[in-house]
Protein backbone atom coordinates (compact mmCIF):
# COMPACT_ATOMS: atom_id res chain seq x y z
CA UNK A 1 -16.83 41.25 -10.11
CA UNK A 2 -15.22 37.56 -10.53
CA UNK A 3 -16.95 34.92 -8.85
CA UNK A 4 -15.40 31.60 -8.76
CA UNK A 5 -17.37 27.82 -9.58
CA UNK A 6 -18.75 25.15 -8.02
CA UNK A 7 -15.50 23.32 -8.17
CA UNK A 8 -13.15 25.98 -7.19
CA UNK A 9 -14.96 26.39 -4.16
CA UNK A 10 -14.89 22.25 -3.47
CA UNK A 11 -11.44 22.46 -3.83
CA UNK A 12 -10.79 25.30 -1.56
CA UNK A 13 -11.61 22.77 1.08
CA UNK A 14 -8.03 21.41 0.42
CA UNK A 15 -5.69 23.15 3.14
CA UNK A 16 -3.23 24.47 0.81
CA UNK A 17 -0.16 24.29 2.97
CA UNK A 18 -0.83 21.36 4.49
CA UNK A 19 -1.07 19.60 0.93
CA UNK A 20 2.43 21.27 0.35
CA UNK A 21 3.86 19.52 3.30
CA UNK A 22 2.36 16.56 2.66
CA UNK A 23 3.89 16.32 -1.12
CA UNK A 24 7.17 17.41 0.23
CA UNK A 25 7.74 15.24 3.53
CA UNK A 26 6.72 12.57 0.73
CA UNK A 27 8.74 12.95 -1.91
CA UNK A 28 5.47 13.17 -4.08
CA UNK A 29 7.16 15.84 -7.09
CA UNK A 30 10.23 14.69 -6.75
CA UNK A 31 11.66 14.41 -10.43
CA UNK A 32 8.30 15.76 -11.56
CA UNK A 33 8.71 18.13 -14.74
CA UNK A 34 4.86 19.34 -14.82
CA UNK A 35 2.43 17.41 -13.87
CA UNK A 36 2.51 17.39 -10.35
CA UNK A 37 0.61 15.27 -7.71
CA UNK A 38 -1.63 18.13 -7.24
CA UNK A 39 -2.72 18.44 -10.98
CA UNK A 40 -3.48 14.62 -10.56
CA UNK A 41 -5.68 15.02 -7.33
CA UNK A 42 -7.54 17.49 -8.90
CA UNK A 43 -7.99 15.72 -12.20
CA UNK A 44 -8.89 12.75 -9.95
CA UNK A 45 -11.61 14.61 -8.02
CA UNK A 46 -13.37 15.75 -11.52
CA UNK A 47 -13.44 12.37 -12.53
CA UNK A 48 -15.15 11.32 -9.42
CA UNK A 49 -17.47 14.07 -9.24
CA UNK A 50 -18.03 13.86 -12.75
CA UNK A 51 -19.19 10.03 -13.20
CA UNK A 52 -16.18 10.02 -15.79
CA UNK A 53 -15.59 6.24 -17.14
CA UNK A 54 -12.06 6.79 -18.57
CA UNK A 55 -9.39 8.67 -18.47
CA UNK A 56 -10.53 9.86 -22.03
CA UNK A 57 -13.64 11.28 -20.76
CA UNK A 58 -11.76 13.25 -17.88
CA UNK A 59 -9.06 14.47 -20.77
CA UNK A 60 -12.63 15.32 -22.72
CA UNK A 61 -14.51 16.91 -19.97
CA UNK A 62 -11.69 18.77 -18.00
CA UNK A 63 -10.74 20.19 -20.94
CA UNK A 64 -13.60 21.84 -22.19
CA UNK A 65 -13.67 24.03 -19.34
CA UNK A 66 -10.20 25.86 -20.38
CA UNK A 67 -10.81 29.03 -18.93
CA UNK A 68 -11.53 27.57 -15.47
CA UNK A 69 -7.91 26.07 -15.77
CA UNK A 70 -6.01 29.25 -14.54
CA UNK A 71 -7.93 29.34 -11.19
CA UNK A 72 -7.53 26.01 -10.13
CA UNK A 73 -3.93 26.25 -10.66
CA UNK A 74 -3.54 23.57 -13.65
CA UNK A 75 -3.15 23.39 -17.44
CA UNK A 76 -5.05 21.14 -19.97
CA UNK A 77 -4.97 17.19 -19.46
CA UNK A 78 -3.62 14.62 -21.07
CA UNK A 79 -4.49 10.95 -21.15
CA UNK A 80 -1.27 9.47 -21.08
CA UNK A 81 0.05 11.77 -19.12
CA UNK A 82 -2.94 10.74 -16.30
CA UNK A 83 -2.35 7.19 -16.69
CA UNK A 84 1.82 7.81 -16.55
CA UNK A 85 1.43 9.71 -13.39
CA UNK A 86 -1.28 7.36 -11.75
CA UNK A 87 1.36 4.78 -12.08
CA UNK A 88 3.98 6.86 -10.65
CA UNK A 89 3.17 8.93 -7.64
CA UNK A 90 3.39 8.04 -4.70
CA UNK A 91 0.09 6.64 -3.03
CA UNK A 92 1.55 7.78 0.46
CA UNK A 93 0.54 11.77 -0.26
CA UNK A 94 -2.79 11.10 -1.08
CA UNK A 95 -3.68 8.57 2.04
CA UNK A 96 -1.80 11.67 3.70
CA UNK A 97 -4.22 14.47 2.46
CA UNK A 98 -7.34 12.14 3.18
CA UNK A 99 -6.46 11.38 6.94
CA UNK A 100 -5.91 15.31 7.00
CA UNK A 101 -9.28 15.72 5.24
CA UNK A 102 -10.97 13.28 7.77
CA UNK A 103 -9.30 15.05 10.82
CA UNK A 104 -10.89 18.64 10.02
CA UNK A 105 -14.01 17.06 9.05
CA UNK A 106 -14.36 15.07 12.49
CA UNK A 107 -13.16 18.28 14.53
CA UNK A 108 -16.18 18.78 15.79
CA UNK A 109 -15.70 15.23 17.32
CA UNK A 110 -12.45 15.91 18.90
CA UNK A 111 -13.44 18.98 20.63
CA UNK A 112 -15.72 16.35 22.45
CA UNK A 113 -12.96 15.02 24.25
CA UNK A 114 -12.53 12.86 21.81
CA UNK A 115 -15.52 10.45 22.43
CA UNK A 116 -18.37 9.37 20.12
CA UNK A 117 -19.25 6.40 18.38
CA UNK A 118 -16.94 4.70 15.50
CA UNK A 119 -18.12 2.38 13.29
CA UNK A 120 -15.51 -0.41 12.01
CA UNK A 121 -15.59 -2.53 8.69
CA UNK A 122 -14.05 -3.39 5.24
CA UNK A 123 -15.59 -3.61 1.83
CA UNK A 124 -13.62 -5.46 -0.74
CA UNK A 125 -12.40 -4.52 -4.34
CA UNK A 126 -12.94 -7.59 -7.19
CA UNK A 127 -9.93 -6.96 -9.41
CA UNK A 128 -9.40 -9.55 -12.34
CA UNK A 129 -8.38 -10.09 -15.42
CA UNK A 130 -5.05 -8.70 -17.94
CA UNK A 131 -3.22 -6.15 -15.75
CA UNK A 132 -4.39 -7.09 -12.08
CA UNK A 133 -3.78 -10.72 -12.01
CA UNK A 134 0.03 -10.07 -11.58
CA UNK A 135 -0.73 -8.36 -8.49
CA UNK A 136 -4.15 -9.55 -6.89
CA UNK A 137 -3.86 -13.63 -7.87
CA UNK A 138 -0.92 -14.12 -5.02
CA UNK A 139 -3.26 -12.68 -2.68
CA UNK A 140 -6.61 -13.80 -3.12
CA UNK A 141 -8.57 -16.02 -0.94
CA UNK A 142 -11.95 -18.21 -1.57
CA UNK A 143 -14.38 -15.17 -2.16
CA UNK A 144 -12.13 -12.54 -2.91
CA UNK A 145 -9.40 -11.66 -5.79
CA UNK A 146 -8.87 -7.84 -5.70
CA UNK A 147 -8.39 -5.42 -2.91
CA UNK A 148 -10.06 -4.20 0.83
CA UNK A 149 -10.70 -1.14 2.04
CA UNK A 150 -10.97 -0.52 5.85
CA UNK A 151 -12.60 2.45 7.32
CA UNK A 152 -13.59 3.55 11.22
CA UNK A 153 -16.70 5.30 10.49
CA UNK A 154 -18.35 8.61 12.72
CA UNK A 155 -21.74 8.45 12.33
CA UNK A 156 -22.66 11.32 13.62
CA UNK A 157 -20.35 13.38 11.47
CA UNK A 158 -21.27 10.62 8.35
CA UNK A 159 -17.35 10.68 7.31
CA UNK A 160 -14.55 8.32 7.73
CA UNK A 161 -11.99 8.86 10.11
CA UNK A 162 -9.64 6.31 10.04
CA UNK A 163 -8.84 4.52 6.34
CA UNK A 164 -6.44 1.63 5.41
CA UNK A 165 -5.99 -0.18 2.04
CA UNK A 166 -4.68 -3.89 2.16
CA UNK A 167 -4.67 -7.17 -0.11
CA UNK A 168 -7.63 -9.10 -0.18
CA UNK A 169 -6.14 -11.60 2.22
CA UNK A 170 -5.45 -9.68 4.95
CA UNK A 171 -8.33 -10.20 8.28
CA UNK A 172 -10.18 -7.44 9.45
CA UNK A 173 -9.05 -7.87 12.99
CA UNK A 174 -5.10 -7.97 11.79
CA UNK A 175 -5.63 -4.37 10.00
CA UNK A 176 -7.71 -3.26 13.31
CA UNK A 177 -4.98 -4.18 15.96
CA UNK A 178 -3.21 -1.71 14.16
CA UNK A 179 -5.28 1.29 15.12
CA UNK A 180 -4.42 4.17 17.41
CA UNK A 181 -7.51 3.83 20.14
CA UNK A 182 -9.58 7.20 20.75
CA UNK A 183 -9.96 7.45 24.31
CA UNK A 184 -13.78 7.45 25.70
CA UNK A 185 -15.27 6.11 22.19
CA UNK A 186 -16.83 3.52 21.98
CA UNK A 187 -16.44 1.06 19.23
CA UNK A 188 -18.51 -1.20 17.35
CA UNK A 189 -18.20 -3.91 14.89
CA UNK A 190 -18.56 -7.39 14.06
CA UNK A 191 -17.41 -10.53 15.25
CA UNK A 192 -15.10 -10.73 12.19
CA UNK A 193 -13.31 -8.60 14.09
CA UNK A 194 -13.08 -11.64 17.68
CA UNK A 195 -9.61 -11.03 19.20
CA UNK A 196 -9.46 -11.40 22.92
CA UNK A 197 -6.27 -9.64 23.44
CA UNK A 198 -7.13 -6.55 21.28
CA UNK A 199 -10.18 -6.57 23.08
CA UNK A 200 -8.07 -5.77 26.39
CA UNK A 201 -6.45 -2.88 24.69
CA UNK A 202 -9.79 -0.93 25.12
CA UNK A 203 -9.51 -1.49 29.07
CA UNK A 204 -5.96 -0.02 28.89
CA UNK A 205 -7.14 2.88 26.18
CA UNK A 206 -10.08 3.42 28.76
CA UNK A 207 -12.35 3.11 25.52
CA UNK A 208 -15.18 0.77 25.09
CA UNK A 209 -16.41 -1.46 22.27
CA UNK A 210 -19.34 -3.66 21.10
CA UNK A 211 -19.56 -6.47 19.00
CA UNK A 212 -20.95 -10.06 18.26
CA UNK A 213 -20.07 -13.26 20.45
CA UNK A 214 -19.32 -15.97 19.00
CA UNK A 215 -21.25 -19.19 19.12
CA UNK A 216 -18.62 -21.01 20.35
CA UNK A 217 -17.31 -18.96 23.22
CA UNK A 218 -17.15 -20.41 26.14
CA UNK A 219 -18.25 -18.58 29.02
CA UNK A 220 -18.91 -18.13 32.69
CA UNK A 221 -21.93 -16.45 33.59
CA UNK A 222 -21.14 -14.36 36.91
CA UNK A 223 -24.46 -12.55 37.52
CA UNK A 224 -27.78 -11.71 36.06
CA UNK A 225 -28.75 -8.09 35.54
CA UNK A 226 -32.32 -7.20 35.82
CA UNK A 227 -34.31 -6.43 33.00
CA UNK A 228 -36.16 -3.01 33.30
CA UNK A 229 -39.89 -3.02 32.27
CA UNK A 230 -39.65 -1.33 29.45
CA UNK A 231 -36.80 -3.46 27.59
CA UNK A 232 -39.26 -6.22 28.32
CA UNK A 233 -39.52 -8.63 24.90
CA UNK A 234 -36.49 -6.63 23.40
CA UNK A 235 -33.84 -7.42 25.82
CA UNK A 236 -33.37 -11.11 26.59
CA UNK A 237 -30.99 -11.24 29.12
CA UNK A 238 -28.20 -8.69 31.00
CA UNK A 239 -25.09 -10.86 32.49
CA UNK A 240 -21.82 -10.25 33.49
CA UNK A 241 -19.66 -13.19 32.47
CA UNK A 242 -16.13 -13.95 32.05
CA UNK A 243 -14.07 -15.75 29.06
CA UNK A 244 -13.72 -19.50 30.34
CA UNK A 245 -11.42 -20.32 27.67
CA UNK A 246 -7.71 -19.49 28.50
CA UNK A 247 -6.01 -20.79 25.35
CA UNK A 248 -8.10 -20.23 22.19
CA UNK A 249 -5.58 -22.00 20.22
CA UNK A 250 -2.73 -21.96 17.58
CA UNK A 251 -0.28 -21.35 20.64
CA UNK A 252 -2.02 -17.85 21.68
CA UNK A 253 -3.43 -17.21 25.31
CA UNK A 254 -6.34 -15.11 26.21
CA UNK A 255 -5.33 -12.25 27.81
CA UNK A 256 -8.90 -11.12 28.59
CA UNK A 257 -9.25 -11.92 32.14
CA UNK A 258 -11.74 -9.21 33.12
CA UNK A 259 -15.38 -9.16 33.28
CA UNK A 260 -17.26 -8.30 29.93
CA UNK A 261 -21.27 -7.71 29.77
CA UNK A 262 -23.30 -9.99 27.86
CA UNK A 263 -26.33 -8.64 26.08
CA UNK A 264 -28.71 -10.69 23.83
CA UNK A 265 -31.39 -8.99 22.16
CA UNK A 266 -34.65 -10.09 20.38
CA UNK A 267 -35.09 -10.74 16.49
CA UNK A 268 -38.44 -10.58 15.47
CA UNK A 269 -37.59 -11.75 11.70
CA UNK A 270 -34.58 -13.74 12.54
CA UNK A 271 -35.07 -17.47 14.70
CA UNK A 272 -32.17 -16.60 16.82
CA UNK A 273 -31.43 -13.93 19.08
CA UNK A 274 -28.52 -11.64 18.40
CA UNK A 275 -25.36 -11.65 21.31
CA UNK A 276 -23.63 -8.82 22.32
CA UNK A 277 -20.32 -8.34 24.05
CA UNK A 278 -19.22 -5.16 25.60
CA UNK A 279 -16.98 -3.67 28.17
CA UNK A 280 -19.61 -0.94 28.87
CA UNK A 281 -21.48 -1.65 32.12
CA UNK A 282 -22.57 1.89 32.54
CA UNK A 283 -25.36 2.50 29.36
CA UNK A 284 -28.43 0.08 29.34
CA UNK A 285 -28.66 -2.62 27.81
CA UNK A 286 -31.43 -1.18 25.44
CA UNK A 287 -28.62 1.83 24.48
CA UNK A 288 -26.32 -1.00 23.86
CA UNK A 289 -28.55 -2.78 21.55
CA UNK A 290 -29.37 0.97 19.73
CA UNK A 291 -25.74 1.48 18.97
CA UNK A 292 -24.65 -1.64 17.58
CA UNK A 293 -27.81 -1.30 15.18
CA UNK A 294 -26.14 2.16 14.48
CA UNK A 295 -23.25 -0.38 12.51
CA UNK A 296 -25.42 -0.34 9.42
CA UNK A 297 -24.77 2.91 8.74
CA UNK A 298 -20.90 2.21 7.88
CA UNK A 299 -22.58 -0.67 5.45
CA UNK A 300 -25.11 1.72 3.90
CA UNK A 301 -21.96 4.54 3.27
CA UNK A 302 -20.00 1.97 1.11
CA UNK A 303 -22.91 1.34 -0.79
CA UNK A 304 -23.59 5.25 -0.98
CA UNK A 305 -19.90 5.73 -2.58
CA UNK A 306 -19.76 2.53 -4.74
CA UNK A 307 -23.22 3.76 -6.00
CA UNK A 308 -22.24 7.27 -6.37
CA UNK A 309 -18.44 7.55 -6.99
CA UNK A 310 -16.23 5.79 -9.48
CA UNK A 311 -15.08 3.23 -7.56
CA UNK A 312 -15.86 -0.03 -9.49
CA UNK A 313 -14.57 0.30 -12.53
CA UNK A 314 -11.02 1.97 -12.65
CA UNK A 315 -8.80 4.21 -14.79
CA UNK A 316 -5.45 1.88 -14.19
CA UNK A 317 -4.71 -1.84 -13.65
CA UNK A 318 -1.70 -1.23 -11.55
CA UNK A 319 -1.48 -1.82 -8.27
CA UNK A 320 -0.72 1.92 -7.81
CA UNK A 321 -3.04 3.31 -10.09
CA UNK A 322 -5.93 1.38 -7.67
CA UNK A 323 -4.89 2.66 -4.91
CA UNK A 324 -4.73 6.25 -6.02
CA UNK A 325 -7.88 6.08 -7.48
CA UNK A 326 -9.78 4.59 -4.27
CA UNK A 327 -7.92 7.61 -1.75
CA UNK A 328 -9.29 9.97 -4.41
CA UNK A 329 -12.54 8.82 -3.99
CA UNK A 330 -12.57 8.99 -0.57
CA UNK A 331 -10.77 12.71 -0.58
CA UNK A 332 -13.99 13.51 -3.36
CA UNK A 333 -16.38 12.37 -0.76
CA UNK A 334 -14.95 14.53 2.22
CA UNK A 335 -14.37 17.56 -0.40
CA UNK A 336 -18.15 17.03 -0.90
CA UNK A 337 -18.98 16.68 2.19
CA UNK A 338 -17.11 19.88 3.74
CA UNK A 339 -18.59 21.89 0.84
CA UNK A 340 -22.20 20.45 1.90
CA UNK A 341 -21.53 21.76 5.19
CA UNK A 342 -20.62 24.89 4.36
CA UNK A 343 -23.50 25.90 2.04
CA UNK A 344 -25.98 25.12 4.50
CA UNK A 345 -28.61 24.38 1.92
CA UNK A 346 -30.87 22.02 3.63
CA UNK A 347 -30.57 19.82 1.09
CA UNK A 348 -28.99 15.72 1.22
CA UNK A 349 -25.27 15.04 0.15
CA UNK A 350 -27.06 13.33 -2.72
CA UNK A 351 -28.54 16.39 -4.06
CA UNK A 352 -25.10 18.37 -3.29
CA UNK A 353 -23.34 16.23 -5.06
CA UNK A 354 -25.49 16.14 -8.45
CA UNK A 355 -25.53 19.76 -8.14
CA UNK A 356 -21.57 19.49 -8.07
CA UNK A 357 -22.52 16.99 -10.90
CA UNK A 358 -24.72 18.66 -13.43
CA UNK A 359 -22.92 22.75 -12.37
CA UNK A 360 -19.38 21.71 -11.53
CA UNK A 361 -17.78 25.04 -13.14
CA UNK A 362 -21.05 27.08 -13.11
CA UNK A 363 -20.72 30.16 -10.69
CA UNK A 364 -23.84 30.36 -8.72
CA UNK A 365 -23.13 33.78 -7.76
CA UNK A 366 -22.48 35.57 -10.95
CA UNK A 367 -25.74 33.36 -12.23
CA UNK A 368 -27.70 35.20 -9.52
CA UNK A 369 -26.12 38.98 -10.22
CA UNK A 370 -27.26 38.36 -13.54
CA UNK A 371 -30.78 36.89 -13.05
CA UNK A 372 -31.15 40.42 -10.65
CA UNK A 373 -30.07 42.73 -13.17
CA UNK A 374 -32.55 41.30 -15.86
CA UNK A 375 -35.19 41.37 -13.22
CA UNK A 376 -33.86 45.32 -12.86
CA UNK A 377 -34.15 46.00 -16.42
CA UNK A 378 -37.44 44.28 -17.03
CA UNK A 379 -38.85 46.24 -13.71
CA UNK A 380 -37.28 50.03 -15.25
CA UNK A 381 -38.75 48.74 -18.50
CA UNK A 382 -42.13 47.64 -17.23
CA UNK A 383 -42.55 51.28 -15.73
CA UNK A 384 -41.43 53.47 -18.76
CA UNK A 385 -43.94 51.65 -21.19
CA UNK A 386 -45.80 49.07 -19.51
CA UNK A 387 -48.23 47.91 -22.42
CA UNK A 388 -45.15 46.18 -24.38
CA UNK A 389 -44.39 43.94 -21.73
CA UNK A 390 -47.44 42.50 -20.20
């Protein structure tokens, strides 16, 4: 009976048709001969999975595993014919299939009525050197030559949502006023992300949002809020206040004009306290303070990927070899993560993923037929003559 591998079964997370619609309201195999934008996500998914360092050791690896081509629908690679076609597709279908990716992994979260917690930040990309100065240097700023990446992170799910690749000089908060707002989340990030009048989007989304205040706000404190018993020594100080400042500059005006909470919070290893700012007045303060501690998670998850996924080093220089690259990456990580779900192993997405690793085109259950029927034939032979065997 055929069984298929490890890696036959990642990919099945794919939707199919909703790949092929993605390729053709893009354009992706347009004037394609063979090697189609599929061959090159799933080339680019072994790599990833693989810990592959070039496209040579993808062409190496991949191919060594001929008989496992058939299934997954592709033929032998080639290197040129990777680095050709990582120059050449269009980045659009694979940002496509990993927002489509991200939507059936958070489903669980949208059945909630679409509430939860989302976690906002960007990691940056240092790209320098032959081959990515003609694109990066233009954009770079003080810190940074390369590229960002910009993910709304569900916690509770651990898997992006929401992704966006920009130059290095783009602001957090520009990318951000860009986003779609889920109605009855609740938002957190950091006060890289200070915008007033985005800020009064949430009111008019109904959602909510927490973040830093800046040192410098100014602000009019409207009333005190009790502190229960139990915050005591955690929670400084509940108020209600109000933005003072009407014009923050550069010719914009605040259009925050309704009351916002203020919640500042005890450090025992830092000498100043941290300040909140939130639109929620309906959680306590302490459950305000527990979810903006919950941002480190999107902090330790690019770690987790730059530590476990080939994402700093890269198989092209161009600009849309890059980008291909870091979608693929993510798309490996939800691919993983869907397949972790579904085998229910107890185990972490660590360990899934070196099993992926170390077993990619193993096929667990043939393995275990085949374990059983020596255990059979030892057992028959153990019975007939049982003194050759012990």
């Amino acid at each position: 009976m055929f069984s298929i591998s490890r890696f036959q079964r990642l990919m099945q997370g794919l939707p199919q048709g909703g790949f092929e619609r993605i390729v053709q309201s893009c354009e992706g195999d347009k004037h394609v001969k063979g090697f189609s934008c599929r061959n090159l996500l799933v080339a680019q998914v072994y790599g990833q999975l693989s810990g592959s360092r070039s496209l040579r050791e993808i062409e190496a690896g991949y191919n060594a595993h001929a008989s496992q081509h058939y299934h997954l629908g592709t033929g032998p690679l080639k290197r040129t014919t990777l680095s050709d076609a990582s120059a050449r597709r269009n980045p659009a279908v694979f940002e496509a299939t990993a927002r489509l990716l991200m939507g059936q992994a958070s489903r669980a979260v949208r059945r909630q009525s679409q509430a939860g917690l989302l976690l906002l930040d960007s990691t940056s990309f240092t790209l320098k050197g032959r081959g990515f100065d003609e694109w990066t240097q233009a954009n770079r700023t003080r810190n940074t030559q390369g590229v960002k990446l910009h993910l709304v992170y569900d916690p509770d799910q651990a898997v992006p949502v929401v992704e966006g690749i920009t130059a290095a000089n783009i602001n957090d908060v520009t990318w951000a006023t860009t986003l779609p707002l889920r109605r009855g989340a609740t938002y957190v990030f950091d006060k890289g992300y200070c915008d007033y009048n985005w800020w009064a989007r949430f009111n008019d989304h109904q959602a909510h949002f927490i973040t830093r205040l800046k040192i410098n706000a100014k602000i009019e404190v409207l009333r005190v809020e009790p502190i229960p018993e139990q915050a005591t020594g955690v929670i400084l100080a509940d108020e209600r206040i109000i933005l003072s400042n009407k014009n923050p500059g550069a010719g914009r005006k605040n259009l925050y004009t309704e009351p916002l909470r203020r919640v500042v919070v005890a450090r025992p290893d830092h000498d100043t306290p941290l300040v909140l700012v939130t639109n929620d007045f309906d959680r306590s303060a302490q459950a305000i303070a527990d979810s903006y501690r919950a941002r480190w998670q999107i902090e330790l998850f690019f770690k987790w990927i730059k530590q476990n996924l080939r994402i700093k080093q890269f198989y092209g220089r161009s600009e849309n070899a890059v980008r291909i690259q870091i979608l693929c990456a993510l798309i490996a990580y939800l691919l993983t993560a869907l397949y972790h779900a579904a085998s229910q192993a107890g185990v972490s997405l660590r360990r899934t993923l070196d099993t992926l690793r170390i077993g990619m085109f193993q096929r667990p259950s043939t393995d275990t037929a085949l374990a059983q029927r020596r255990r059979n034939r030892l057992r028959e032979q153990l019975a007939v003559q049982p003194g050759l065997f012990t």
